[in-house]
Protein backbone atom coordinates (compact mmCIF):
# COMPACT_ATOMS: atom_id res chain seq x y z
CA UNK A 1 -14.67 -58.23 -42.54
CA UNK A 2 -16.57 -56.23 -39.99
CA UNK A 3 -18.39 -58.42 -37.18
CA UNK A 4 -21.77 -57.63 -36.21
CA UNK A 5 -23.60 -60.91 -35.88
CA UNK A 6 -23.40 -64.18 -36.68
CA UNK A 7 -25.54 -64.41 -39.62
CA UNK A 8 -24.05 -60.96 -41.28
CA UNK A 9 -20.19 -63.34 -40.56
CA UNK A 10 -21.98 -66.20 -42.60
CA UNK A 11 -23.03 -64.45 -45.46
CA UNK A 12 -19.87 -62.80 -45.99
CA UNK A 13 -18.51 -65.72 -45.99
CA UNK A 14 -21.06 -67.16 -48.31
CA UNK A 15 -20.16 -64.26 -50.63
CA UNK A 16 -16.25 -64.34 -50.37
CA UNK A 17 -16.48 -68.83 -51.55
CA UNK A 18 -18.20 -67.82 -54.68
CA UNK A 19 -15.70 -65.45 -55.76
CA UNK A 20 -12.76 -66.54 -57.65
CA UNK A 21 -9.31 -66.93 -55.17
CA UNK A 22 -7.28 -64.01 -57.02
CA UNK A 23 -10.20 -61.79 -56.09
CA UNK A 24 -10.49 -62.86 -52.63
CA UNK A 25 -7.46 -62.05 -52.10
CA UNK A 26 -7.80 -58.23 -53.11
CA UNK A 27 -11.21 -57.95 -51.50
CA UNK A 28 -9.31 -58.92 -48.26
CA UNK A 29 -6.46 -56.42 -48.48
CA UNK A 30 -8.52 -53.84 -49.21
CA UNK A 31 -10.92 -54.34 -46.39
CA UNK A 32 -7.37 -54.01 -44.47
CA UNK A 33 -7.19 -50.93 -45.72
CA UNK A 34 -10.34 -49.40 -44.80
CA UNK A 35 -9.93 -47.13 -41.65
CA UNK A 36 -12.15 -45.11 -39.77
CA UNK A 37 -10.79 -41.32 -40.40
CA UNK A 38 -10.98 -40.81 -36.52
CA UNK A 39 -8.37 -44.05 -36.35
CA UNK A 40 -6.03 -42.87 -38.93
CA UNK A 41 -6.21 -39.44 -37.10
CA UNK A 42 -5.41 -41.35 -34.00
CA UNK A 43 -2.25 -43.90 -35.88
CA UNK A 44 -0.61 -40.24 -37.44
CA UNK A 45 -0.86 -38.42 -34.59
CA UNK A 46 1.09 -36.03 -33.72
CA UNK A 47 1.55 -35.16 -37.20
CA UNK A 48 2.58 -31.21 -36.52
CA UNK A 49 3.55 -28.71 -33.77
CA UNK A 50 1.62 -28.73 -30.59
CA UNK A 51 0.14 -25.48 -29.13
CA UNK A 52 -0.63 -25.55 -25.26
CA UNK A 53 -2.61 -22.61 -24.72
CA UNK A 54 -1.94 -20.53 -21.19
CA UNK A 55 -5.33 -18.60 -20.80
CA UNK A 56 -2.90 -15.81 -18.53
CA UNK A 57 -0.01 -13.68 -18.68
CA UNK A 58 3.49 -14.57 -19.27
CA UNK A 59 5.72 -15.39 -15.87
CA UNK A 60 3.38 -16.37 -13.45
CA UNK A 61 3.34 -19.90 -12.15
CA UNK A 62 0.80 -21.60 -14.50
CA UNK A 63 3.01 -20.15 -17.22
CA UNK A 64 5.99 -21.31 -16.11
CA UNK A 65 4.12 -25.19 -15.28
CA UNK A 66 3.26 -24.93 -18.92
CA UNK A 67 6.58 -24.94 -20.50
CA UNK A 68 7.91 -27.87 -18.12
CA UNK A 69 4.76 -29.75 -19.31
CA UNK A 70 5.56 -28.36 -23.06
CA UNK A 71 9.12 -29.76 -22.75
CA UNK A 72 8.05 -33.07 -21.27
CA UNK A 73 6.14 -33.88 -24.10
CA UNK A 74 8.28 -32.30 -27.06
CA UNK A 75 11.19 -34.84 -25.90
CA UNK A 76 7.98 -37.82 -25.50
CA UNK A 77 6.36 -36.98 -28.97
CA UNK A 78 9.20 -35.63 -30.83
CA UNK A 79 7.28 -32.85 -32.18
CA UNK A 80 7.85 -29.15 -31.41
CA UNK A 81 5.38 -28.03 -28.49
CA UNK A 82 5.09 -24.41 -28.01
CA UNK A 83 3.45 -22.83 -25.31
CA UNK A 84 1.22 -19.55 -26.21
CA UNK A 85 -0.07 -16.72 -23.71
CA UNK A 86 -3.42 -15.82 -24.11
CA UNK A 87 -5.12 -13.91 -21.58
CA UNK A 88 -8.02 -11.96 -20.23
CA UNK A 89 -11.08 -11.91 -19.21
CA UNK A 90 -10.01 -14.20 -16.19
CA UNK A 91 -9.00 -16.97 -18.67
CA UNK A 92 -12.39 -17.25 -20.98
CA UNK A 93 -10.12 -16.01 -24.08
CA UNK A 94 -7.62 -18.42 -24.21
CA UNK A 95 -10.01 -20.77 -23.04
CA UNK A 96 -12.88 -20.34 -25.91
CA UNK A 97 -10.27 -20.46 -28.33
CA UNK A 98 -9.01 -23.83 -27.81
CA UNK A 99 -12.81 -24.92 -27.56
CA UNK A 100 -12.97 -23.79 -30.54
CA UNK A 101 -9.94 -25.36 -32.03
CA UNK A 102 -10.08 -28.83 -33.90
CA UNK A 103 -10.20 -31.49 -32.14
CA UNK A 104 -6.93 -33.22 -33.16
CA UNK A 105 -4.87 -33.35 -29.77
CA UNK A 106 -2.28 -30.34 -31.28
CA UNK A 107 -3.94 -27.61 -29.33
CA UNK A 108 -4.36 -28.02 -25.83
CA UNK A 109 -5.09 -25.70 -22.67
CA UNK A 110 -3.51 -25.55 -19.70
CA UNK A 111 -6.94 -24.64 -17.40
CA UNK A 112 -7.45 -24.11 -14.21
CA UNK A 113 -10.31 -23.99 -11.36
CA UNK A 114 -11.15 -20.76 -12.70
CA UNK A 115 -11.45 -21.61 -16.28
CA UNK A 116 -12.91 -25.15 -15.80
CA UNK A 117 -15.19 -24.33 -12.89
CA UNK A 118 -16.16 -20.87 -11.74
CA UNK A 119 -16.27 -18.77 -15.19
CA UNK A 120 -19.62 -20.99 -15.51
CA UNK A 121 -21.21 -18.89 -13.32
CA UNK A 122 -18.99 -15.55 -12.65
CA UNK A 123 -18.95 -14.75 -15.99
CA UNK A 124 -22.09 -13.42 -17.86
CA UNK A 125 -20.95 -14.66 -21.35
CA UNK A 126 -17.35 -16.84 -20.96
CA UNK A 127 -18.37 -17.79 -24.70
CA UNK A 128 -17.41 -21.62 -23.76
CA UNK A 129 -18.99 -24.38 -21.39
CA UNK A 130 -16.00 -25.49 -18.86
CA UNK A 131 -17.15 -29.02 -18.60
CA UNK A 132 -18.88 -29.90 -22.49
CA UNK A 133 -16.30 -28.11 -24.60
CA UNK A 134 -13.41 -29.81 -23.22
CA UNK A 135 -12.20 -33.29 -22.25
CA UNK A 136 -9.18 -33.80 -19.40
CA UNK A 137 -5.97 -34.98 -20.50
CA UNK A 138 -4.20 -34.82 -17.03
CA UNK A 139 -4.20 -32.86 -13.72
CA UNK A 140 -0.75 -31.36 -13.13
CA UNK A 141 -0.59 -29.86 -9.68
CA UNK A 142 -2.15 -27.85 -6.95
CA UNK A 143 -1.78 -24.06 -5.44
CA UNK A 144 -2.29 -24.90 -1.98
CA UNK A 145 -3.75 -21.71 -0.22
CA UNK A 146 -2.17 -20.09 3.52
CA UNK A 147 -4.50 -18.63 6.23
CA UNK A 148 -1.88 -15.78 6.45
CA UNK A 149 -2.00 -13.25 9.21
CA UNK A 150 -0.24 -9.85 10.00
CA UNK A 151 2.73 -10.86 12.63
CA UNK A 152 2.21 -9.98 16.18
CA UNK A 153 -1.47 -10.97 15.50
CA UNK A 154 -3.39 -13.77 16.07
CA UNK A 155 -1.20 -17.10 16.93
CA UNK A 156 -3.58 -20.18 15.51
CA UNK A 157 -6.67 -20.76 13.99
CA UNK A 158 -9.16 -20.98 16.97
CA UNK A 159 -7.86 -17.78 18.12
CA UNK A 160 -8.67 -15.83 14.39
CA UNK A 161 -12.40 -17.94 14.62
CA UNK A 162 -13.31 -17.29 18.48
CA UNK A 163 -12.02 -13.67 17.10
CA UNK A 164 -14.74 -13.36 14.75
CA UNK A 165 -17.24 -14.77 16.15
CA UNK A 166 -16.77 -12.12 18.70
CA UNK A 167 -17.45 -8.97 16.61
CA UNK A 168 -19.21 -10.46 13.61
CA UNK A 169 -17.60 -8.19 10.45
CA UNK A 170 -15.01 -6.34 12.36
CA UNK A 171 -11.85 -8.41 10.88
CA UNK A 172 -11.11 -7.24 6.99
CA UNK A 173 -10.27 -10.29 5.42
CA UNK A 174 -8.33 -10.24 1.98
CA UNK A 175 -8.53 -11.70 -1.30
CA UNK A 176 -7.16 -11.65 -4.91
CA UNK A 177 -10.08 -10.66 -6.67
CA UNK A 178 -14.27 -11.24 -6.78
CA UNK A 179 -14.75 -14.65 -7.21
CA UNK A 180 -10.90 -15.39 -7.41
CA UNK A 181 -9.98 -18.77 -5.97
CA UNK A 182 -8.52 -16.98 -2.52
CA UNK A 183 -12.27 -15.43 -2.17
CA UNK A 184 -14.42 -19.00 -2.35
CA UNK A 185 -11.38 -20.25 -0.02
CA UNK A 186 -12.27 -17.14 2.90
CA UNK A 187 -16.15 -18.51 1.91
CA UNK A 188 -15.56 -21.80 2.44
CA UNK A 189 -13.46 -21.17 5.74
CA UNK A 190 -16.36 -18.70 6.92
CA UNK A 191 -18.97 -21.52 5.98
CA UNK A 192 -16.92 -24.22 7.95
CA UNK A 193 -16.90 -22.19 10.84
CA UNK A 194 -19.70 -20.42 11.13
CA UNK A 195 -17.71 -16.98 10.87
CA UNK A 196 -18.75 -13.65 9.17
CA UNK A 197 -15.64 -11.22 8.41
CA UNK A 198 -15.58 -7.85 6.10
CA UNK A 199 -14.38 -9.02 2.35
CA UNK A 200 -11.76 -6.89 0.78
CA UNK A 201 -11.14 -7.50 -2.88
CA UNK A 202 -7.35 -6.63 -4.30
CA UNK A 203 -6.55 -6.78 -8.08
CA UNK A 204 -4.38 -9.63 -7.57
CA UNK A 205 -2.46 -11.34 -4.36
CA UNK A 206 1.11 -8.97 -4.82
CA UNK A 207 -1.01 -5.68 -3.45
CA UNK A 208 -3.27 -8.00 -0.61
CA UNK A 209 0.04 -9.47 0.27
CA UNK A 210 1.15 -5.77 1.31
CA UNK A 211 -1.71 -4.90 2.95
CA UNK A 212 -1.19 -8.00 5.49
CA UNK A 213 2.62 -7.53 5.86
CA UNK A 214 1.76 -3.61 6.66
CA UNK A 215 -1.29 -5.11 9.44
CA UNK A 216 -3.89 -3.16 7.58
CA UNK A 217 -6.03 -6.38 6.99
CA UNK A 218 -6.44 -8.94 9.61
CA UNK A 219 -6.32 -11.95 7.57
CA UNK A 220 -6.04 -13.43 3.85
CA UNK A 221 -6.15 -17.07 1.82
CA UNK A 222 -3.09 -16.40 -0.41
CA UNK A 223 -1.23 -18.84 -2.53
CA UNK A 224 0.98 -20.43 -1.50
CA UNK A 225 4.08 -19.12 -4.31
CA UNK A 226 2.83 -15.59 -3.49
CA UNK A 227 3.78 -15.47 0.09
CA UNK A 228 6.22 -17.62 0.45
CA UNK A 229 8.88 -15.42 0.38
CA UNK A 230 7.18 -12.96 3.42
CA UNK A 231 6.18 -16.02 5.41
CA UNK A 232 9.85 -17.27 5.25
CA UNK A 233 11.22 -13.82 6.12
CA UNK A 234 8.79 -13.76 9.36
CA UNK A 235 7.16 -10.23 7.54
CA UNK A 236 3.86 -12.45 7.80
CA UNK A 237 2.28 -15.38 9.71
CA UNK A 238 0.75 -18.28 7.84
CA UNK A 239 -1.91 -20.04 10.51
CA UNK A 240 -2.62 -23.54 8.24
CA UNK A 241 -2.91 -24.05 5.27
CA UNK A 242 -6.53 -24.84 3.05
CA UNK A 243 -5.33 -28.06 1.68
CA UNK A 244 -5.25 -32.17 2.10
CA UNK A 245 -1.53 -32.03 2.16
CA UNK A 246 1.05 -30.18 3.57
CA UNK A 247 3.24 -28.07 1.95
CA UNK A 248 7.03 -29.42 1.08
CA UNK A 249 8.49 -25.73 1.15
CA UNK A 250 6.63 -25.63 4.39
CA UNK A 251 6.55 -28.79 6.55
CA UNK A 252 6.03 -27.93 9.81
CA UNK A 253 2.65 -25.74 8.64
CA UNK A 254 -0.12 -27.64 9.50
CA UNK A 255 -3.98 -28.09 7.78
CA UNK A 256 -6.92 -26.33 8.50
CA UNK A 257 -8.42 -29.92 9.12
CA UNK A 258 -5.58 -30.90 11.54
CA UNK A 259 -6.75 -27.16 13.45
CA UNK A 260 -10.51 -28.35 13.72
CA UNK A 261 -11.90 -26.76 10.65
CA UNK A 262 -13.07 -30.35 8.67
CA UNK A 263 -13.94 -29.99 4.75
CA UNK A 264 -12.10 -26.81 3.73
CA UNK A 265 -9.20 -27.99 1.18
CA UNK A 266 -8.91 -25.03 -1.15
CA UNK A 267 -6.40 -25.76 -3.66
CA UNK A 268 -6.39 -23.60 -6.77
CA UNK A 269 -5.39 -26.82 -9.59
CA UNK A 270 -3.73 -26.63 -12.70
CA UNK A 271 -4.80 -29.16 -15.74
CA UNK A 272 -4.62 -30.03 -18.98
CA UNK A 273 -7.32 -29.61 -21.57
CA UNK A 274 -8.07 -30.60 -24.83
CA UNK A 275 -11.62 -29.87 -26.92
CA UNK A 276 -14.12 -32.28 -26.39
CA UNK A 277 -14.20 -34.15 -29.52
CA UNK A 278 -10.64 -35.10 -29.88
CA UNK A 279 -10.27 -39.03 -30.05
CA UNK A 280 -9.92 -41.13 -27.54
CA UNK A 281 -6.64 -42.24 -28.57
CA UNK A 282 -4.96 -38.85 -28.53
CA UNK A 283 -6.07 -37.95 -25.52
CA UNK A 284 -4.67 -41.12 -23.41
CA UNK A 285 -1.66 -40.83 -25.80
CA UNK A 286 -0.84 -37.29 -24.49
CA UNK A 287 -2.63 -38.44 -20.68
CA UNK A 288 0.15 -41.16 -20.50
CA UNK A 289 3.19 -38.73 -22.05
CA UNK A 290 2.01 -36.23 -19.57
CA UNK A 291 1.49 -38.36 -16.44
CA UNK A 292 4.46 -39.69 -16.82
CA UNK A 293 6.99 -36.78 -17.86
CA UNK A 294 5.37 -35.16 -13.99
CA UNK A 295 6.45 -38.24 -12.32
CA UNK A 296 9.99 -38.28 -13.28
CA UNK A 297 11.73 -36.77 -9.84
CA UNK A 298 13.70 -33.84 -11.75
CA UNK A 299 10.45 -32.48 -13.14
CA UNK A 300 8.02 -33.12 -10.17
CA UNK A 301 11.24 -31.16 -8.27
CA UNK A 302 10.66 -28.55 -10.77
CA UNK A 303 7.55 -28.09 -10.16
CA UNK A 304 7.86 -27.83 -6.33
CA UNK A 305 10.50 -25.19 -6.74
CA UNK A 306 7.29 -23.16 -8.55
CA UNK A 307 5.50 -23.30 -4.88
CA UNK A 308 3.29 -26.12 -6.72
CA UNK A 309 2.24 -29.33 -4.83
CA UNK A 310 2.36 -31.66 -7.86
CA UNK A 311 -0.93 -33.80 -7.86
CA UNK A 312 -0.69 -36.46 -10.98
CA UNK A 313 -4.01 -37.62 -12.08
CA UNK A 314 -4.59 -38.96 -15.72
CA UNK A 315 -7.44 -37.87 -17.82
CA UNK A 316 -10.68 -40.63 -16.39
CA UNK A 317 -9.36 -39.75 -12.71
CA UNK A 318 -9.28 -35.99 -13.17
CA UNK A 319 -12.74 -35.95 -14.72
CA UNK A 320 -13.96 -37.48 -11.92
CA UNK A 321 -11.90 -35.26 -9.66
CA UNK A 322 -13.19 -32.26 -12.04
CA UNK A 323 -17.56 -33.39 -11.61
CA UNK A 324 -16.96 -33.20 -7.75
CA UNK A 325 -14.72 -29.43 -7.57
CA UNK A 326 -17.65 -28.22 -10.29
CA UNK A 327 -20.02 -29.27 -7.75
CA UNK A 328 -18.49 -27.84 -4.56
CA UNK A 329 -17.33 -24.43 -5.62
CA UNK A 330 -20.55 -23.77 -7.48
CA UNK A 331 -22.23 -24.30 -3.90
CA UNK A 332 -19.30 -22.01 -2.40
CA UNK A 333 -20.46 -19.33 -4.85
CA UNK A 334 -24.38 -19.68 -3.95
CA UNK A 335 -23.63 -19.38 -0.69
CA UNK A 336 -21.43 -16.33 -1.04
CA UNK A 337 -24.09 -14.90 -3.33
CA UNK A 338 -20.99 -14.22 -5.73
CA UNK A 339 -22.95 -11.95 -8.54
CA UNK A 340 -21.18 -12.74 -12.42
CA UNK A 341 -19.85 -9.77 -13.94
């Protein structure tokens, strides 16, 4: 019997006394039976192979953080998970597909601060909305981003700042792209300390990351798995890195805030997606598998080894996490006067 008040709970009641016992008996088992189709979706689930959709190309880092999450919860759910590359367009394909998709829990998208925050306003048409088209299911992990520097250069931070403050647009500074995380982190760092420095866009952080190692740009916010390699072989300087945390592969590298540049964390984050209407259910189902699959030490380790800093939130605390990034990058990009494309 379904509750609502109670004088509806008396007069079903009333109903059920005058009806012989045999046929109170049925009437009760089949109100047992009687379940919402968004519940039985929820009791079967998952009732096929899982699709995590990776809105960018094969090999890279998010890729590779997709199949250890795809693995995790293939072994949880005991259903195949497969993990499905499709990108362009700076992640809106892959992206607008799953938002698309039904919303059963089986297709899911592993998105990212571009996808989920930035394409809202870089892109003319992304053909989605990052934050009403999708619920979170879990954030995954960060890609911290170094102040790197040309060696023989500048030694610290307040020397690259008292720097440009001295000749206002005479240091090139480097990015991975037009509105790519690395160029809101320079904006950030240039709001924070009242700097102004020539931009220099790259098609991607491998050809910037040349460019500092051969001194031919003063400065860059790379991440952190795409100079690792350079810092550690001294062909580069990292300065601090743009994050709350430091960096495990790099422990002696200190923060931006810990060098006197307060409110600059610029960590590129990795999460997991699913389309907005998918129940409630599902999504702290796959939340939980998710959560804890990352916190299991040979995964998390995993992870690490990817240059990631692994940051577990489930899905209520990254979508709180999520409101407060849309709301500081989109002021990043005002600032910056970022046009869409």
């Amino acid at each position: 019997m379904v509750r609502t008040n109670d004088g509806d709970d008396r007069a079903g009641a009333a109903i059920l006394s005058g009806l012989p016992s045999r046929l109170v008996v049925v009437v009760a088992a089949l109100a047992a039976l009687i379940i919402s189709p968004v519940d039985a979706m929820a009791q079967s689930f998952p009732s096929r192979q899982l699709r995590i959709v990776v809105p960018y190309p094969a090999g890279g880092p998010t890729d590779a953080l997709a199949r250890i999450v795809a693995a995790e919860l293939q072994a949880d759910l005991k259903q195949t998970v497969i993990v499905e590359n499709k990108p362009g367009a700076s992640g809106a394909i892959g992206s607008r597909e799953v938002a698309r998709s039904d919303p059963d829990g089986h297709t899911l998208v592993l998105g990212t601060n571009q996808t989920h925050v930035t394409n809202a306003v870089l892109l003319k048409e992304p053909g989605y909305r990052p934050l009403e088209d999708f619920v979170p299911v879990a954030g995954l992990a960060g890609l911290q981003h170094a102040l790197v520097v040309p060696k023989n250069a500048v030694k610290t931070v307040a020397e690259l700042v008292s720097k440009a403050k001295a000749a206002p647009s005479a240091l090139n500074c480097g990015s991975s792209g037009v509105g790519s995380a690395s160029h809101l982190a320079l904006e950030l760092f240039q709001s924070r300390t009242g700097t102004r420095t020539t931009h220099v866009a790259f098609r991607g952080a491998a050809p910037m990351a040349i460019e500092i190692v051969a001194g031919r740009i003063d400065c860059a916010f790379a991440t952190l798995p795409s100079v690792l390699g350079q810092i550690e072989g001294g062909e580069m300087v990292a300065l601090a890195l743009a994050s709350p945390q430091r960096a495990p592969q790099l422990p002696s590298l200190g923060l931006l805030s810990e060098a006197g540049v307060p409110d600059s964390d610029a960590d590129a984050w990795l999460a997991l997606f699913a389309p907005r209407a998918t129940p409630a259910a599902i999504v702290g189902h796959l939340s939980k598998s998710v959560t804890e699959g990352l916190r299991r030490p040979p995964v998390s380790a995993a992870a690490a080894k990817l240059g990631m800093a692994v940051t577990i939130r489930d899905s209520a605390e990254f979508a709180t996490y999520l409101l407060a990034e849309n709301r500081k990058w989109l002021d990043v990009v005002r600032l910056a006067g970022v046009k869409p494309e």
